[in-house]
N, C-alpha and C. Protein backbone atom coordinates (compact mmCIF):
# COMPACT_ATOMS: atom_id res chain seq x y z
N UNK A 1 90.10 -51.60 154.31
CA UNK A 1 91.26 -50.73 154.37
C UNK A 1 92.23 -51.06 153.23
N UNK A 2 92.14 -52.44 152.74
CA UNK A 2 93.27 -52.77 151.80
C UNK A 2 92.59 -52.29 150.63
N UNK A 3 91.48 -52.13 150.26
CA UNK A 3 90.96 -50.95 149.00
C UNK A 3 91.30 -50.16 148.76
N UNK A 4 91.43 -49.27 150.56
CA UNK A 4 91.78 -47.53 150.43
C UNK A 4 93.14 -47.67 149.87
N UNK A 5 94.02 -48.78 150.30
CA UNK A 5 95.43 -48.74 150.40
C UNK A 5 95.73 -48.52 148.77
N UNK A 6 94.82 -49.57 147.62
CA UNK A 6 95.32 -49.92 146.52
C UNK A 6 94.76 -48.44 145.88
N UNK A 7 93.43 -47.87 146.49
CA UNK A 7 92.98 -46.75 145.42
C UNK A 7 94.38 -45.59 145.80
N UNK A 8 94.72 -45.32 146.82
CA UNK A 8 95.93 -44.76 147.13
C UNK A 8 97.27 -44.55 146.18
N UNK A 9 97.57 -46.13 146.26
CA UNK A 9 98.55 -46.28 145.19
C UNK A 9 98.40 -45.97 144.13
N UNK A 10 97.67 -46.35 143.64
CA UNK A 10 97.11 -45.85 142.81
C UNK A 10 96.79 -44.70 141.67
N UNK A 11 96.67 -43.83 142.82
CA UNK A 11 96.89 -42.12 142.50
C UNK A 11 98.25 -41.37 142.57
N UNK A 12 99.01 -42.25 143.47
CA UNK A 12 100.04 -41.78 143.94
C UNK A 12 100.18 -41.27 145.25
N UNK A 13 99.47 -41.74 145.83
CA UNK A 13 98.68 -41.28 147.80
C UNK A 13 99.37 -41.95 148.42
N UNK A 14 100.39 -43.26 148.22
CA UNK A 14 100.74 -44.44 149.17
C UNK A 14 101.16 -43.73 150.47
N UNK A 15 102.10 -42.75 150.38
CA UNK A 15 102.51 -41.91 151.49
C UNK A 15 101.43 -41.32 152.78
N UNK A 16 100.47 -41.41 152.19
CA UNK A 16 99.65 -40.31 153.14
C UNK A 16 99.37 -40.76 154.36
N UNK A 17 99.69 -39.46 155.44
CA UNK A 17 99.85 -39.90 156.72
C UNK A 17 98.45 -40.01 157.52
N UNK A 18 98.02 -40.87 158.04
CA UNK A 18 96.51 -41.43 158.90
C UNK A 18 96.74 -41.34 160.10
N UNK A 19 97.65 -40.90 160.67
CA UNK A 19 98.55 -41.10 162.51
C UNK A 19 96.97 -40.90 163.04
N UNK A 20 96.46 -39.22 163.09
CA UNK A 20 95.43 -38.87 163.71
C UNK A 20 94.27 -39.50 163.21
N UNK A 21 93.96 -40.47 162.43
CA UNK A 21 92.72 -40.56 162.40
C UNK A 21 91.44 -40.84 163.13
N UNK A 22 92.43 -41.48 163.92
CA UNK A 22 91.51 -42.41 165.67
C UNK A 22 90.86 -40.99 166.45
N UNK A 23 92.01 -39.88 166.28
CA UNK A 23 91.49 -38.89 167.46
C UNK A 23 90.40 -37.85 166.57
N UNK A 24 90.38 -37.95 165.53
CA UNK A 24 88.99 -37.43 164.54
C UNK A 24 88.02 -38.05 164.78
N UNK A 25 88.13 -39.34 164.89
CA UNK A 25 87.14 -40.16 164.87
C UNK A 25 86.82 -40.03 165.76
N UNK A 26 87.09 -39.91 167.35
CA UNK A 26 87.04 -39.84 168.73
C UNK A 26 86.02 -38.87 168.81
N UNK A 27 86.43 -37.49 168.19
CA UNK A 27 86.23 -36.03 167.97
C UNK A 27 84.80 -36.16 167.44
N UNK A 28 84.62 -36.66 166.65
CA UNK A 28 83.49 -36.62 165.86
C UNK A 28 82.20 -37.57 166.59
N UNK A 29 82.90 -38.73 167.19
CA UNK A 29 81.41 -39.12 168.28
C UNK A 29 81.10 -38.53 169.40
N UNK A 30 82.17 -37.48 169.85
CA UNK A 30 81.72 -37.22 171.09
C UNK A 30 81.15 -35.78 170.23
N UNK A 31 80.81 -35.16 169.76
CA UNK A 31 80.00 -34.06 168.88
C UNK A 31 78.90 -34.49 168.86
N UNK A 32 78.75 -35.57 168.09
CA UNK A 32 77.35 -36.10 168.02
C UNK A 32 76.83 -36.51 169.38
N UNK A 33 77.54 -37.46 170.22
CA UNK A 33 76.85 -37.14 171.46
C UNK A 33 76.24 -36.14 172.08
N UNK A 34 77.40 -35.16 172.04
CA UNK A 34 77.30 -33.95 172.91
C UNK A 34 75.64 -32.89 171.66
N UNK A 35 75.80 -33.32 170.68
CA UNK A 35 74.50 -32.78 169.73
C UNK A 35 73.47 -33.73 170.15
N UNK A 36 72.84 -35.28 170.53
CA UNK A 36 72.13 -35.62 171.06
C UNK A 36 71.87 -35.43 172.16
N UNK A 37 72.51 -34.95 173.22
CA UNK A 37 72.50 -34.70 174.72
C UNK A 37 71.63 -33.43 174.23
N UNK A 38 71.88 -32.58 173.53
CA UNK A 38 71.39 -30.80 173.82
C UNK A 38 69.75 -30.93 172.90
N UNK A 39 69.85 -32.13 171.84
CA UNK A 39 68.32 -32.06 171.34
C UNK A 39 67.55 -32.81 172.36
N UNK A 40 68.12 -33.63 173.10
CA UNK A 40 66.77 -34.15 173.78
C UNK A 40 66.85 -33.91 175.45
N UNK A 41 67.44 -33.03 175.89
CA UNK A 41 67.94 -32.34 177.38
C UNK A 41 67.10 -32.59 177.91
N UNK A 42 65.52 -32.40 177.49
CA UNK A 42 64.58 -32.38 178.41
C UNK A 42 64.21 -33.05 179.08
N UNK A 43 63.86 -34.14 177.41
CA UNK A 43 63.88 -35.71 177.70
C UNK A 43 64.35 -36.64 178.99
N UNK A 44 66.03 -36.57 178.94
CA UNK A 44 66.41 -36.92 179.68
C UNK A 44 66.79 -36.41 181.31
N UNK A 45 66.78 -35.10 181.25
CA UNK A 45 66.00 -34.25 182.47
C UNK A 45 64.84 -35.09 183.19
N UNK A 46 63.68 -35.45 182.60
CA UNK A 46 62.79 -35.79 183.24
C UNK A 46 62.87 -37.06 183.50
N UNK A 47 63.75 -38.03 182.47
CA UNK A 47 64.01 -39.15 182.88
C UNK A 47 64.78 -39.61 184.24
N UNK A 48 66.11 -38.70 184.30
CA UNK A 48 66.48 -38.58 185.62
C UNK A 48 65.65 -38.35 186.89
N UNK A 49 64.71 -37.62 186.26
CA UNK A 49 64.13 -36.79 187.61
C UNK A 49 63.11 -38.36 188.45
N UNK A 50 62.78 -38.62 187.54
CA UNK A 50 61.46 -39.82 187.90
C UNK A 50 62.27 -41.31 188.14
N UNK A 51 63.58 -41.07 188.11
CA UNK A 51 64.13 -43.08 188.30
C UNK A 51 65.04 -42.02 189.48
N UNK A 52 65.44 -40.89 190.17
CA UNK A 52 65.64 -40.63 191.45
C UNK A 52 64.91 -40.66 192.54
N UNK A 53 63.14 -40.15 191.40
CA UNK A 53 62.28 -40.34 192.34
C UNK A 53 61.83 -41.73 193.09
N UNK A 54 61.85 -42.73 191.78
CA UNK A 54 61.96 -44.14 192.54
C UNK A 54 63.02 -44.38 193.31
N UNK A 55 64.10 -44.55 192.98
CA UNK A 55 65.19 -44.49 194.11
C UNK A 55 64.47 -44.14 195.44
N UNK A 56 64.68 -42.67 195.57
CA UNK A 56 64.10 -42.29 196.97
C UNK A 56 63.10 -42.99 197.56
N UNK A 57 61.97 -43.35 196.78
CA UNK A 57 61.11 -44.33 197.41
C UNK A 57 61.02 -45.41 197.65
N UNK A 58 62.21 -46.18 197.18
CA UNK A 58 62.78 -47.60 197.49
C UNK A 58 63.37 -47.60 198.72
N UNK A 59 64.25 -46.61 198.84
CA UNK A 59 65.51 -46.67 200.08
C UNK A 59 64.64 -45.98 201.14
N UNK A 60 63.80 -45.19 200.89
CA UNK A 60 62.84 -44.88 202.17
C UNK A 60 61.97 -46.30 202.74
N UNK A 61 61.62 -47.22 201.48
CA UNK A 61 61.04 -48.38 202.23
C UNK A 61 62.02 -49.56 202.76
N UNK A 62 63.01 -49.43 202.25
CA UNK A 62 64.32 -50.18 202.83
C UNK A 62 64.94 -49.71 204.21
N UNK A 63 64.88 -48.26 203.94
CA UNK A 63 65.39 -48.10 205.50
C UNK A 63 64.66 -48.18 206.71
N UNK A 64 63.06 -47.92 206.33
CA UNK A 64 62.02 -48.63 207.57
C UNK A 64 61.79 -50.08 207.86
């Protein structure tokens, strides 16, 4: 960050305001999440489907 700071000065940038940068940044992983969730939906569709299915068959032998 103390790079960006000096190339800044540099140019004449020292001023420039960064307030939001955290909530871009925020913005931008949950995109990519939300873009890995929709390429592999299926994927994990079926993954759910088969570790509920164990579940169920655990707690059915637990509860007998």
């Amino acid at each position: 960050m103390n790079n960006l700071k000096r190339i800044f000065k540099m140019r004449g940038l020292e001023k420039l305001n960064d307030k939001g940068l955290g909530t871009i940044e925020v913005i931008l992983i949950l995109v990519v999440l939300i873009g890995l969730v929709i390429i592999f939906k299926d994927q994990l569709l079926d993954l759910i489907t088969r570790i509920f299915a164990v579940i169920s068959a655990d707690s059915s032998k637990v509860m007998s």
